[in-house]
Protein backbone atom coordinates (compact mmCIF):
# COMPACT_ATOMS: atom_id res chain seq x y z
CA UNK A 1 -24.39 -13.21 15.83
CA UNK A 2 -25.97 -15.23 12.65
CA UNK A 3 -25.99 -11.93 10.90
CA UNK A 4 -22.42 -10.73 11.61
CA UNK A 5 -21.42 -14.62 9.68
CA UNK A 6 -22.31 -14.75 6.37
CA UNK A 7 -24.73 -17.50 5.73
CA UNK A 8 -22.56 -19.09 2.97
CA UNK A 9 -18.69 -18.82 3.16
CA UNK A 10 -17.85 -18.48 -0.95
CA UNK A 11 -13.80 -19.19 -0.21
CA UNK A 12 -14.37 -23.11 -0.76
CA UNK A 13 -16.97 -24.37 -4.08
CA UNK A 14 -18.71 -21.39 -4.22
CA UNK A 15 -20.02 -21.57 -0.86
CA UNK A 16 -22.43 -25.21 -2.35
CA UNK A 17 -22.29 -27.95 -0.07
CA UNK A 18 -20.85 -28.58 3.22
CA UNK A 19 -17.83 -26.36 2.39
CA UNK A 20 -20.09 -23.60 2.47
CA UNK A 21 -20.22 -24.06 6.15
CA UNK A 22 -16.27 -24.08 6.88
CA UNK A 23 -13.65 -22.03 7.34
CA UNK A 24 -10.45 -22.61 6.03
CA UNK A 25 -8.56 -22.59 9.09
CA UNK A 26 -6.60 -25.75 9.80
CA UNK A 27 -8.24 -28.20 12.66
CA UNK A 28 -7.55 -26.60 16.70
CA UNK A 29 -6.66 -23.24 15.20
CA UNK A 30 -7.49 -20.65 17.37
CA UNK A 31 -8.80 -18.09 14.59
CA UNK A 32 -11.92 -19.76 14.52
CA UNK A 33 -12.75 -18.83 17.79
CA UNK A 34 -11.57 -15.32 17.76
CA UNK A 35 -13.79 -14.63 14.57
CA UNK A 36 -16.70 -16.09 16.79
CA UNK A 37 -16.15 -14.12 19.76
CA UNK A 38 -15.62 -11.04 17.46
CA UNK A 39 -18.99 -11.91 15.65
CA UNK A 40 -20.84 -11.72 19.06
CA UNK A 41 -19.41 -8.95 20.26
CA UNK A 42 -20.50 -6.67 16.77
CA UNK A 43 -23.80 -7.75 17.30
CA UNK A 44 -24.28 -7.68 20.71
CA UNK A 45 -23.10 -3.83 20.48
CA UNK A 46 -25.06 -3.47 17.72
CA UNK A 47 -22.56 -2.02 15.19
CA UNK A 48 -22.36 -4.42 12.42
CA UNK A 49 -23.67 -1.87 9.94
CA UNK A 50 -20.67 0.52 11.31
CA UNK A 51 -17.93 -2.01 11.05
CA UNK A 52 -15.11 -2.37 8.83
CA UNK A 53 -12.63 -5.29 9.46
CA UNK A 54 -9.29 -4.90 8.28
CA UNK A 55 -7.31 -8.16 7.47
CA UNK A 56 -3.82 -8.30 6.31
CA UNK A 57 -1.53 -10.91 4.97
CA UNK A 58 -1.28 -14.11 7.18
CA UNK A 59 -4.15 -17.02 8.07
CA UNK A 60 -6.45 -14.23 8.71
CA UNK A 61 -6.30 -13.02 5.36
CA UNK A 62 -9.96 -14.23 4.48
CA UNK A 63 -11.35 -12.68 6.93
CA UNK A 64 -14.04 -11.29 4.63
CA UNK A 65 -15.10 -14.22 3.48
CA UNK A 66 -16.64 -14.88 7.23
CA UNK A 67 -18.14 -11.92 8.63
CA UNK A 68 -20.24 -9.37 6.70
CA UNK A 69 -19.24 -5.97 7.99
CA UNK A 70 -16.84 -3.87 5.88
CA UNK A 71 -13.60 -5.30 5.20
CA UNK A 72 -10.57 -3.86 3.68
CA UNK A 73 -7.43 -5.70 2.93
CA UNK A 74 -4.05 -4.50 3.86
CA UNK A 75 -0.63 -5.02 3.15
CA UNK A 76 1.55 -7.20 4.88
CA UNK A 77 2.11 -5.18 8.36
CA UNK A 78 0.13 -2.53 7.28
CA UNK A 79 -3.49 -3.50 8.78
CA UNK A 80 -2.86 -0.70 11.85
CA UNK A 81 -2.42 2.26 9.15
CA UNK A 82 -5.11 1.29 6.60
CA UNK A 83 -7.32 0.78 9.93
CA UNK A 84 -6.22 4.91 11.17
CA UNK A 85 -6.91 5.93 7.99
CA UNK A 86 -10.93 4.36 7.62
CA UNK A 87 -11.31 5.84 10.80
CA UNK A 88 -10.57 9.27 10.07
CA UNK A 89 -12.39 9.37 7.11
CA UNK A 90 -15.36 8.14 8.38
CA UNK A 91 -15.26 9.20 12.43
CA UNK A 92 -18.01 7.37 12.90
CA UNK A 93 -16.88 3.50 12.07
CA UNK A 94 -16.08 1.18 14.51
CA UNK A 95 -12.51 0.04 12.74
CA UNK A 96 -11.10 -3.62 13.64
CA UNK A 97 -7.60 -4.29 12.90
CA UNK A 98 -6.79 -8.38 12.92
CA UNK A 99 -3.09 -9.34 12.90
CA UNK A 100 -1.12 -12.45 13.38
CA UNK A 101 2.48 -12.22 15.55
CA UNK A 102 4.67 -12.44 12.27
CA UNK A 103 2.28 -9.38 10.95
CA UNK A 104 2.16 -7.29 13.66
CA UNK A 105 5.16 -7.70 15.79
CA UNK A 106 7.71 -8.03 12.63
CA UNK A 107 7.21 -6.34 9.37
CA UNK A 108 4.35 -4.51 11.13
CA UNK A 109 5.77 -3.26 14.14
CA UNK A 110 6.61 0.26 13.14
CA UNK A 111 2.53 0.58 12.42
CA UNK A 112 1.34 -0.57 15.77
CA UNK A 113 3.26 1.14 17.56
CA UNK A 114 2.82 4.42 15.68
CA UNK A 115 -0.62 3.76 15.92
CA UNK A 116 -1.54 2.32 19.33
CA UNK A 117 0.87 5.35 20.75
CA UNK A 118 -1.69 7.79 18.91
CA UNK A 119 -4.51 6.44 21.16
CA UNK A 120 -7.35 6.89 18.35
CA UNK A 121 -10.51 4.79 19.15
CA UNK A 122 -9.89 1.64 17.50
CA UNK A 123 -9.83 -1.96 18.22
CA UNK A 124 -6.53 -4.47 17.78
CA UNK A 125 -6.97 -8.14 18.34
CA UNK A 126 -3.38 -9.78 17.98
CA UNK A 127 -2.99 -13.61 17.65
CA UNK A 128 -0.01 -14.92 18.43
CA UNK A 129 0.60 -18.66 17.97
CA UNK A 130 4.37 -18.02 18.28
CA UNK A 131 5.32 -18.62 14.55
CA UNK A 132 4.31 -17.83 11.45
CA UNK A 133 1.35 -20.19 10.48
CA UNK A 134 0.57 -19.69 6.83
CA UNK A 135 3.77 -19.15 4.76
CA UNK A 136 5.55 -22.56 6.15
CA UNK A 137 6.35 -22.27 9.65
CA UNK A 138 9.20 -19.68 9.72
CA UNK A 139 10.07 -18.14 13.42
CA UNK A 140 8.05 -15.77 14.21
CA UNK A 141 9.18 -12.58 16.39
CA UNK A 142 6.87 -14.44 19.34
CA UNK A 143 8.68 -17.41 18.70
CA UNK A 144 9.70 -19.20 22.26
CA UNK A 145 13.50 -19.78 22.77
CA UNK A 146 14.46 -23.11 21.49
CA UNK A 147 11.57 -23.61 19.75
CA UNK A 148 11.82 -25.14 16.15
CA UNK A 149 11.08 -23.74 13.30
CA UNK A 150 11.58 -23.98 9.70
CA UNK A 151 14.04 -21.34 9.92
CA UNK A 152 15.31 -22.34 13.13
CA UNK A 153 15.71 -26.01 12.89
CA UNK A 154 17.90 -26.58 15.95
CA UNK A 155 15.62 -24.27 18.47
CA UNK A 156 15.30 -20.41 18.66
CA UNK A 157 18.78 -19.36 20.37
CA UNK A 158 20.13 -16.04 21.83
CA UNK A 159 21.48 -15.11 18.38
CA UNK A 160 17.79 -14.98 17.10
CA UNK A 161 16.64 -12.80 19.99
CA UNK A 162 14.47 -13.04 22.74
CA UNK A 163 10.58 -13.59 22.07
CA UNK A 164 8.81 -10.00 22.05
CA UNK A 165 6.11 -9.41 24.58
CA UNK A 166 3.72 -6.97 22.89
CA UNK A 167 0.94 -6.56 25.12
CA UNK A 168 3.42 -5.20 27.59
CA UNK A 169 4.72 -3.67 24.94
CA UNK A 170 1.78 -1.39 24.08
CA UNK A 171 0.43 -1.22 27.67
CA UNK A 172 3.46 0.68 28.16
CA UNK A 173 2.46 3.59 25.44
CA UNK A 174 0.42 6.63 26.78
CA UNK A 175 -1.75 6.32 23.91
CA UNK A 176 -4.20 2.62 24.85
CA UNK A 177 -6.67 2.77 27.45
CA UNK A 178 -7.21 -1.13 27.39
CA UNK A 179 -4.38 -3.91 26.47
CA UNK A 180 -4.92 -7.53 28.22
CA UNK A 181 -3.78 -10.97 26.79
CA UNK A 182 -5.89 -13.89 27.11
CA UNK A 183 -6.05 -17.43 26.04
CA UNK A 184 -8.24 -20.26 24.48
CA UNK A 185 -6.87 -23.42 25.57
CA UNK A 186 -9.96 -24.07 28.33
CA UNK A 187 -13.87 -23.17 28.66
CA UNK A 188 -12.23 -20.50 31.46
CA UNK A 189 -10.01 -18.67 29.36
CA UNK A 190 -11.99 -18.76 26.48
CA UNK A 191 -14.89 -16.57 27.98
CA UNK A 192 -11.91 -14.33 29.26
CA UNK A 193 -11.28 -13.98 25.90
CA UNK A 194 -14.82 -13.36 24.57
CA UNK A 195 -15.09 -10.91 27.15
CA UNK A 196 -11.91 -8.87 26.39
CA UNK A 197 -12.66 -8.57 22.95
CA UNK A 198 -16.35 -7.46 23.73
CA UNK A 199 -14.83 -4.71 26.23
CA UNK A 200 -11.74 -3.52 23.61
CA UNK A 201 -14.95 -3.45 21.23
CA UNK A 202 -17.05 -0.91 23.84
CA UNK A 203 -14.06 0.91 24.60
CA UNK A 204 -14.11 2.32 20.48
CA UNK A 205 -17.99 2.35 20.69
CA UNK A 206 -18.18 4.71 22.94
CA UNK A 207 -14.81 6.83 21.95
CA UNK A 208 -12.95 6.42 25.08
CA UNK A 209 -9.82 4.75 23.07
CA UNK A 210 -7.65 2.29 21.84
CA UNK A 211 -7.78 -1.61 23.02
CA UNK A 212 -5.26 -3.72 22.13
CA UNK A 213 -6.35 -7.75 23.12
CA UNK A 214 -3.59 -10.54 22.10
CA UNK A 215 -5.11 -13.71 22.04
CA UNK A 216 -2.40 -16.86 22.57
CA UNK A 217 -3.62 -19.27 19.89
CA UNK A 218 -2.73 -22.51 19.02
CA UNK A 219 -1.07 -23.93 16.16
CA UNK A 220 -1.41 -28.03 15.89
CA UNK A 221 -0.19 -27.75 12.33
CA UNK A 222 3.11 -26.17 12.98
CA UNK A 223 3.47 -27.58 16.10
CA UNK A 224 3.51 -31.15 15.02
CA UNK A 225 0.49 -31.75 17.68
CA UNK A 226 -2.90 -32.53 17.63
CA UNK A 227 -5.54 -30.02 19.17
CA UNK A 228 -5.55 -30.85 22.90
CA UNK A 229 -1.49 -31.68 22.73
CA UNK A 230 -1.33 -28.09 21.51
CA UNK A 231 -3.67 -26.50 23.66
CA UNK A 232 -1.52 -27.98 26.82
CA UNK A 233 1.95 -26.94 24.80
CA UNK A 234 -0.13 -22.97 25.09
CA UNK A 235 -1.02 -23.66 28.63
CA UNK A 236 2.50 -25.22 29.79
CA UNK A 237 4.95 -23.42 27.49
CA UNK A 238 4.04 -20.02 26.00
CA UNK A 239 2.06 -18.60 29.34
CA UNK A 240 5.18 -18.68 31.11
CA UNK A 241 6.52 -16.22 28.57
CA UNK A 242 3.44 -14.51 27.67
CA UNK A 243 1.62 -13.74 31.26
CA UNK A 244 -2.26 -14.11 31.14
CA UNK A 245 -3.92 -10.69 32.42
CA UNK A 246 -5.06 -7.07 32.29
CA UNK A 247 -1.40 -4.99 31.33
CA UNK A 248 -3.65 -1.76 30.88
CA UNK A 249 -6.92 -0.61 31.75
CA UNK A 250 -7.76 3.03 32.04
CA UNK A 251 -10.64 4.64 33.01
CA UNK A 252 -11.29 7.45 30.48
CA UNK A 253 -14.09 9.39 29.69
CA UNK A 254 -15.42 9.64 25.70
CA UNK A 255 -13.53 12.10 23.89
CA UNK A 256 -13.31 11.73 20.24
CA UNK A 257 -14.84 13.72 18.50
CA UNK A 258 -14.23 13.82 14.68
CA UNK A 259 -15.97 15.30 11.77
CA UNK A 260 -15.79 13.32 8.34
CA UNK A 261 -13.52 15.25 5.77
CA UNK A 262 -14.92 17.88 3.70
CA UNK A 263 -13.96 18.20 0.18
CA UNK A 264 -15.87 20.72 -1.17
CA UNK A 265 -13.61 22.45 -3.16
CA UNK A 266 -14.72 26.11 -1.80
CA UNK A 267 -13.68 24.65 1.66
CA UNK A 268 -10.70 23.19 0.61
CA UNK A 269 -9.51 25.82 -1.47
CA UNK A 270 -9.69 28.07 1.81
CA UNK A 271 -7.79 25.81 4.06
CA UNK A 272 -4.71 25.60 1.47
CA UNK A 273 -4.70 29.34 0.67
CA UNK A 274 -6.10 29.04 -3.19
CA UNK A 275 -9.09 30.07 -4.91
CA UNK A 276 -11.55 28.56 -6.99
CA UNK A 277 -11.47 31.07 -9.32
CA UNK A 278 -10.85 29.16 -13.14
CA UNK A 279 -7.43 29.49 -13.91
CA UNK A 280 -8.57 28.99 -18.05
CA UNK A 281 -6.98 25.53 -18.13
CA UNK A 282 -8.93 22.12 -18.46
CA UNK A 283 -10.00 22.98 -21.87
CA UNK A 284 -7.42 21.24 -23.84
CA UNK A 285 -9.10 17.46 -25.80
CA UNK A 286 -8.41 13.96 -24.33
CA UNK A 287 -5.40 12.96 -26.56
CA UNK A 288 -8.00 9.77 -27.46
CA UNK A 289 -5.21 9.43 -30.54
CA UNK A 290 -3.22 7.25 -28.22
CA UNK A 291 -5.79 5.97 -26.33
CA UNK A 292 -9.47 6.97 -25.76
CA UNK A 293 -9.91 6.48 -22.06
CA UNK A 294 -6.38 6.16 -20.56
CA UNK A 295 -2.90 6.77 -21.97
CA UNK A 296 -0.07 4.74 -20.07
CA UNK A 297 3.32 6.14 -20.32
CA UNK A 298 6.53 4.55 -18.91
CA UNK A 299 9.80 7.19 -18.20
CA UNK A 300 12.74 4.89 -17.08
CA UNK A 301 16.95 5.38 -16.90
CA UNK A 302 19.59 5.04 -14.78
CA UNK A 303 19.21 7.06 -11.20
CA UNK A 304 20.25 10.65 -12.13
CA UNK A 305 18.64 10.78 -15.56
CA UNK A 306 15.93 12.85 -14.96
CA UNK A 307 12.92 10.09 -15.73
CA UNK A 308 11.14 11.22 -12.26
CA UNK A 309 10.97 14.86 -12.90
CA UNK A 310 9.90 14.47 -16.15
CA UNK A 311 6.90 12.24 -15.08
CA UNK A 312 6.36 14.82 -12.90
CA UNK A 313 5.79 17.38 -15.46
CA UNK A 314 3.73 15.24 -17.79
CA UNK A 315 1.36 14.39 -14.73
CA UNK A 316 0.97 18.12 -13.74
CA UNK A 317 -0.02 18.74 -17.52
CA UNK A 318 -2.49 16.34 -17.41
CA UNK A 319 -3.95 17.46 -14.88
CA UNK A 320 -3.71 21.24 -15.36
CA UNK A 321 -5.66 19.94 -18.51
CA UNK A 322 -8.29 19.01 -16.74
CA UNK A 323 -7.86 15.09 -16.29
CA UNK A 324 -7.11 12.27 -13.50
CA UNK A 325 -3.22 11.69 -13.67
CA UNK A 326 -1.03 9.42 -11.84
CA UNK A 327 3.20 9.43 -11.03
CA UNK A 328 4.27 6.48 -9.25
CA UNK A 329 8.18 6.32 -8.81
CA UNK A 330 9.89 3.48 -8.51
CA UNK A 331 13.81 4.42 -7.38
CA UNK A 332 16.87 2.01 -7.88
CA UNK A 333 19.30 1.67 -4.64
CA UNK A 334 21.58 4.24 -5.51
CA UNK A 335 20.85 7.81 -5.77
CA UNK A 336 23.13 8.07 -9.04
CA UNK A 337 23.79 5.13 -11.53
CA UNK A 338 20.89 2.58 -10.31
CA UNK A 339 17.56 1.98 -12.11
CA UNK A 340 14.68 4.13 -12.32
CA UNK A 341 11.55 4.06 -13.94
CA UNK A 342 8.60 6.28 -13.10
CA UNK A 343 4.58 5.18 -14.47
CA UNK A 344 2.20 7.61 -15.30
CA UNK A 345 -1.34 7.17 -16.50
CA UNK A 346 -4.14 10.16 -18.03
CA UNK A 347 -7.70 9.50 -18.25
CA UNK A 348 -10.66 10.37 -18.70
CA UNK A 349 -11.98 9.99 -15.68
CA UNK A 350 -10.41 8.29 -13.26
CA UNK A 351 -7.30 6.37 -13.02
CA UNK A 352 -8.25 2.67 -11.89
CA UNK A 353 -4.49 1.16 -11.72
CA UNK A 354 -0.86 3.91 -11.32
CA UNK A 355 1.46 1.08 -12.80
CA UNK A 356 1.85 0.98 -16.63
CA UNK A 357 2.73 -2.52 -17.32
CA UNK A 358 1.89 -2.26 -20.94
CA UNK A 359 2.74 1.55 -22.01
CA UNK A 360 1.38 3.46 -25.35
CA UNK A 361 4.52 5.31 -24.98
CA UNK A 362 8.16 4.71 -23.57
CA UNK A 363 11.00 6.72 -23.53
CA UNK A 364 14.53 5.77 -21.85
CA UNK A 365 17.91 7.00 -21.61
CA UNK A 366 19.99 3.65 -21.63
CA UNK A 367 20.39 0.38 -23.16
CA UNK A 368 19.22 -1.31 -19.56
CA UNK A 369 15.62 0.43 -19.64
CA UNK A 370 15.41 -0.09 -23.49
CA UNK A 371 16.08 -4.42 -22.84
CA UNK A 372 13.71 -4.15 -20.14
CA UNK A 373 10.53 -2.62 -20.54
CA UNK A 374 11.09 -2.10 -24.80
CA UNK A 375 9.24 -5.93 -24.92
CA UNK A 376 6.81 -4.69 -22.72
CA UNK A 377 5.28 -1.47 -25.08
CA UNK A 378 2.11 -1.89 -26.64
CA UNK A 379 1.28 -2.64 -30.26
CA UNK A 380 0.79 0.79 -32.02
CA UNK A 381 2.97 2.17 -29.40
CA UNK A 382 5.98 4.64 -29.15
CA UNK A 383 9.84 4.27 -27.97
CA UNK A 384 11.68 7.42 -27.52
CA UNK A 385 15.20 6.37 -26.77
CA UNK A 386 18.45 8.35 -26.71
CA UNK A 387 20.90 7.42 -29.38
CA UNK A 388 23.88 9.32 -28.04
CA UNK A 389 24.10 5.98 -25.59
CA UNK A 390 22.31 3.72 -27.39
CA UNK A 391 23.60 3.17 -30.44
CA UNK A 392 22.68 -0.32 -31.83
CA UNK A 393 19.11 -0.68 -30.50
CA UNK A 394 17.76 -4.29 -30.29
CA UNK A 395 15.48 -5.00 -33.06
CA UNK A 396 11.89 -3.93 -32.30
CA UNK A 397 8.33 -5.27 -33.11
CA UNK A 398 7.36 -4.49 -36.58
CA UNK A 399 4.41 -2.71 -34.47
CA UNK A 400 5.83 -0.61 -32.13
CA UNK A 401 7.40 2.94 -33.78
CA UNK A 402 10.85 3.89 -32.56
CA UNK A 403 13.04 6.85 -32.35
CA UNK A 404 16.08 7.08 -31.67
CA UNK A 405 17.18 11.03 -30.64
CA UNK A 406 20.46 11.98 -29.02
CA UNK A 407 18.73 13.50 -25.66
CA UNK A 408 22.21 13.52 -24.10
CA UNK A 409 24.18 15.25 -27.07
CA UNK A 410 21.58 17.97 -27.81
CA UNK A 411 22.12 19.14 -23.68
CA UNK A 412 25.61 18.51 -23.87
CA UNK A 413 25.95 21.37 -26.89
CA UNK A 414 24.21 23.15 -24.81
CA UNK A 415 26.53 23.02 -22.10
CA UNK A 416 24.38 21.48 -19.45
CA UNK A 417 24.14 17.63 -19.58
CA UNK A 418 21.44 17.65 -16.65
CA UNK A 419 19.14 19.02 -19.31
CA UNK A 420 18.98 15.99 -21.44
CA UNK A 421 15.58 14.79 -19.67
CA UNK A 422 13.92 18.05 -20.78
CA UNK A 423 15.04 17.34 -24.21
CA UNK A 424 13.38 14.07 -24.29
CA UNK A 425 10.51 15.67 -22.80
CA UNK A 426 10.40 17.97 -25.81
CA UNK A 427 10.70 15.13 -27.85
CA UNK A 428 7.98 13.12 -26.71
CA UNK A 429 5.31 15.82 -27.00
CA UNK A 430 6.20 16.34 -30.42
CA UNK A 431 6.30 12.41 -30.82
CA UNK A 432 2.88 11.51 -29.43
CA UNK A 433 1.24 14.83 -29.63
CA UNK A 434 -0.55 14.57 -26.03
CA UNK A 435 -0.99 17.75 -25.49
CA UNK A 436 0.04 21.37 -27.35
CA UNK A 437 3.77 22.31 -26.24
CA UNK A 438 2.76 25.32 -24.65
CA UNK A 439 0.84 23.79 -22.18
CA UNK A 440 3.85 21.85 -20.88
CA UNK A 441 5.86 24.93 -21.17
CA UNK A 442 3.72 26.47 -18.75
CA UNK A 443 3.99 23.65 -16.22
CA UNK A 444 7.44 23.63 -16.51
CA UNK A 445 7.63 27.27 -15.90
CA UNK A 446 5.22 26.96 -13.24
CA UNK A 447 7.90 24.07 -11.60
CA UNK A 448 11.02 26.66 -12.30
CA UNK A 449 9.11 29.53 -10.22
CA UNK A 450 11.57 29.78 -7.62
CA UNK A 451 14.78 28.63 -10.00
CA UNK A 452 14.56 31.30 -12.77
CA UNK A 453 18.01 30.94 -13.36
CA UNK A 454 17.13 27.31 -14.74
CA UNK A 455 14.35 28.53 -16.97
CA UNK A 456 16.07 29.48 -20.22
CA UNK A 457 17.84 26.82 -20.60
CA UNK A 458 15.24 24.00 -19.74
CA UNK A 459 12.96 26.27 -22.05
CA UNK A 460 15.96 25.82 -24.99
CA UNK A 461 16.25 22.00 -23.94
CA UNK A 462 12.54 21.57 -24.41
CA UNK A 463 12.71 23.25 -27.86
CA UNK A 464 15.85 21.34 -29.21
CA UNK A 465 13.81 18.20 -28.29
CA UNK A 466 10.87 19.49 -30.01
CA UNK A 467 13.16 20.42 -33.38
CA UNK A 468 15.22 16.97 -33.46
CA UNK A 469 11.95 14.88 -33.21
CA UNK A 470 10.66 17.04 -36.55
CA UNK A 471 13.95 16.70 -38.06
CA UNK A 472 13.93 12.88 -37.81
CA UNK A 473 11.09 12.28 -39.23
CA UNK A 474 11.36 14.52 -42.13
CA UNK A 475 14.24 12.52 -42.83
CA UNK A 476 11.97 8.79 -41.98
């Protein structure tokens, strides 16, 4: 079990001195234990090498500061679908996904459920201390009734909702083969609890299934209680509510059997019905003008303005030129009128981050987006905004060059005011010169295939945009 710790734990003083020795759990918490029990059970199976832990937001979120297997870190809920997805793409890893109640049975649920209902071979340990320890005490979906909290002051009450039982909760899916809740608050339960882990553990090694443990913990800190008190407030007060015992245990013989993914691109091409035939693109130069490894680019509007589909185009460009592009949408509430902004990112080789904080180039169809995100361009950079709408822009870094272009007029006179986004588009490859305008035209005919009514006039948007850009700064 040494070798499934780490012999220094780096999260306090760079793992010098006694802190190098401790966790950072708070005094009687039951997390401790769990990690220990999990540590034994890795090496006593003898798949350390195999393992990858995967610890989401909550106390357990430093997991990988503790034991030295793989670890991944997941989003708040999300530990379940990150833990699916190591496991199919590597079949043969022996995938541990550690959740607190307020993780798994709240923001979470959706993934557990999804997940433990699929049956793959993977292992869930669930501790619920009833409330949620590390972000101040808040009720918790395991919460007890009348129970206080720091968002239920008086006592959990019917209006709050009952506490949610997840063991029986999952036992009840077709998909596990092994759920049981155990406890830590004596010697007894505690080598229940090492056991159950150990046998959830064996039931992924050798691919009979899913097993699902919850572990009642304790909480002294939230509680108000020292150690033992809590231990007794576990024993006397939440295993009333949350029965000790086996809720599912199926005997199954081994059956998955997974190979890793294959991405050679003969083998893919196959599957998806293409060829790997050169298509004559991927020869056009890095635009290294703007930027000579990666060129950020921010699109952003109101909802309805076209920003997204004109990401869209620029990223299948990019990459029909042969380099690593990212989209990454982000969509206001309403489907018309609300905010929406859409980050793309070319490179070289690969894209390391989607989000474009700090764009080389931004171009926006209202005064909102120009406020917003104008501060935000880079020195050197570009701002493509439309001046039919904006007509006094706010004064701009001696830096940054701006253009104003009336994207909305120009598709207006054209008698389609949808078009207004491919004008800007125009606009903005004549403006930064990323890549030649036919190879967007061909994208964007490419997008149109099955709406050739749309064609001509997108293709006389995109050309307008491309004129008024030249036009402007002849005049500049």
């Amino acid at each position: 079990m040494e070798g499934v710790f780490y012999n220094r734990f780096e999260r306090h003083a760079h793992g010098e001195g006694l802190k190098g020795q401790s966790t950072h759990y708070c005094s009687g918490c039951g997390h401790g234990l769990v990690h220990k029990y999990l540590a034994e059970a890795v090496d006593e199976l003898g798949v350390q090498d195999r393992t990858i832990a995967i610890s989401p937001v909550g106390c357990s979120v430093f997991m990988y500061y503790y034991l030295d297997v793989g670890n991944s870190q997941a989003a708040h809920g999300r530990a379940p679908a990150v833990a699916l997805g190591h496991k199919m793409a590597n079949p043969q890893s022996i995938v541990i996904s550690y959740q607190g109640d307020g993780d798994l049975a709240s923001i979470g649920l959706a993934e557990i459920i999804q997940a433990a209902q699929m049956g793959v071979p993977m292992t869930i340990i669930f501790v619920n201390n009833a409330i949620y320890g590390m972000t101040g005490g808040q009720m918790a979906p395991t919460t007890l009734m009348e129970q206080q909290t720091t968002t239920t002051p008086t006592g959990r009450d019917r209006l709050t909702g009952e506490p949610m039982r997840m063991a029986e909760t999952i036992g009840q899916l077709n998909g596990p083969v092994y759920v049981e809740r155990v406890a830590l608050y004596d010697n007894k339960q505690r080598v229940r609890t090492q056991k159950a882990i150990k046998k959830a553990l064996r039931m992924q090694v050798e691919n009979r299934g899913l097993g699902f443990v919850e572990v009642l913990s304790e909480c002294p800190t939230h509680l108000h209680m020292s150690p033992s008190d809590a231990e007794q407030w576990v024993k006397d007060e939440m295993v009333p509510i949350f029965p000790l015992g086996v809720k599912k245990d199926v005997e199954t013989e081994p059956w998955f059997q997974l190979d890793p993914p294959n991405f050679e691109p003969a083998d893919v091409a196959t599957v998806i019905g293409s060829s790997t035939e050169s298509n004559g693109r991927g020869t056009e130069p890095f635009p290294a003008h703007i930027d000579p490894e990666d060129v950020s680019i921010k699109f952003a509007g109101a909802g309805g303005d076209g920003a997204q589909t004109i990401a869209m185009l620029t990223t299948r460009t990019a990459i029909n030129a042969g380099y690593d592009s990212t989209h990454i949408p982000s969509y206001g509430p309403e489907s018309r009128g609300g905010t929406s902004y859409a980050d793309v990112h070319i490179a070289t080789t690969e894209v390391l981050s989607p989000a474009s904080p700090k764009p080389h180039v931004l171009v926006v169809f209202n005064p909102q987006s120009l406020e917003k995100f104008g501060p935000t361009v880079r020195d050197g950079g570009v701002i493509l905004y439309d001046s039919t709408v904006i007509v006094e822009p706010p004064e701009m870094d001696p830096g940054i060059r701006a253009y104003g272009i009336p994207f909305t007029q120009i598709a207006v006179d054209l008698g389609k005011a949808m078009v207004k986004n491919t004008v800007a588009l125009g606009a903005t490859v004549a403006a930064t010169q990323i890549f030649p305008v036919e190879r967007f035209v061909e994208t964007m005919e490419d997008a149109l295939k099955d709406r050739c009514a749309l064609l001509p006039i997108n293709r006389e948007a995109f050309n307008r945009g491309v004129e008024a850009f030249s036009d402007l700064e002849q005049t500049q």
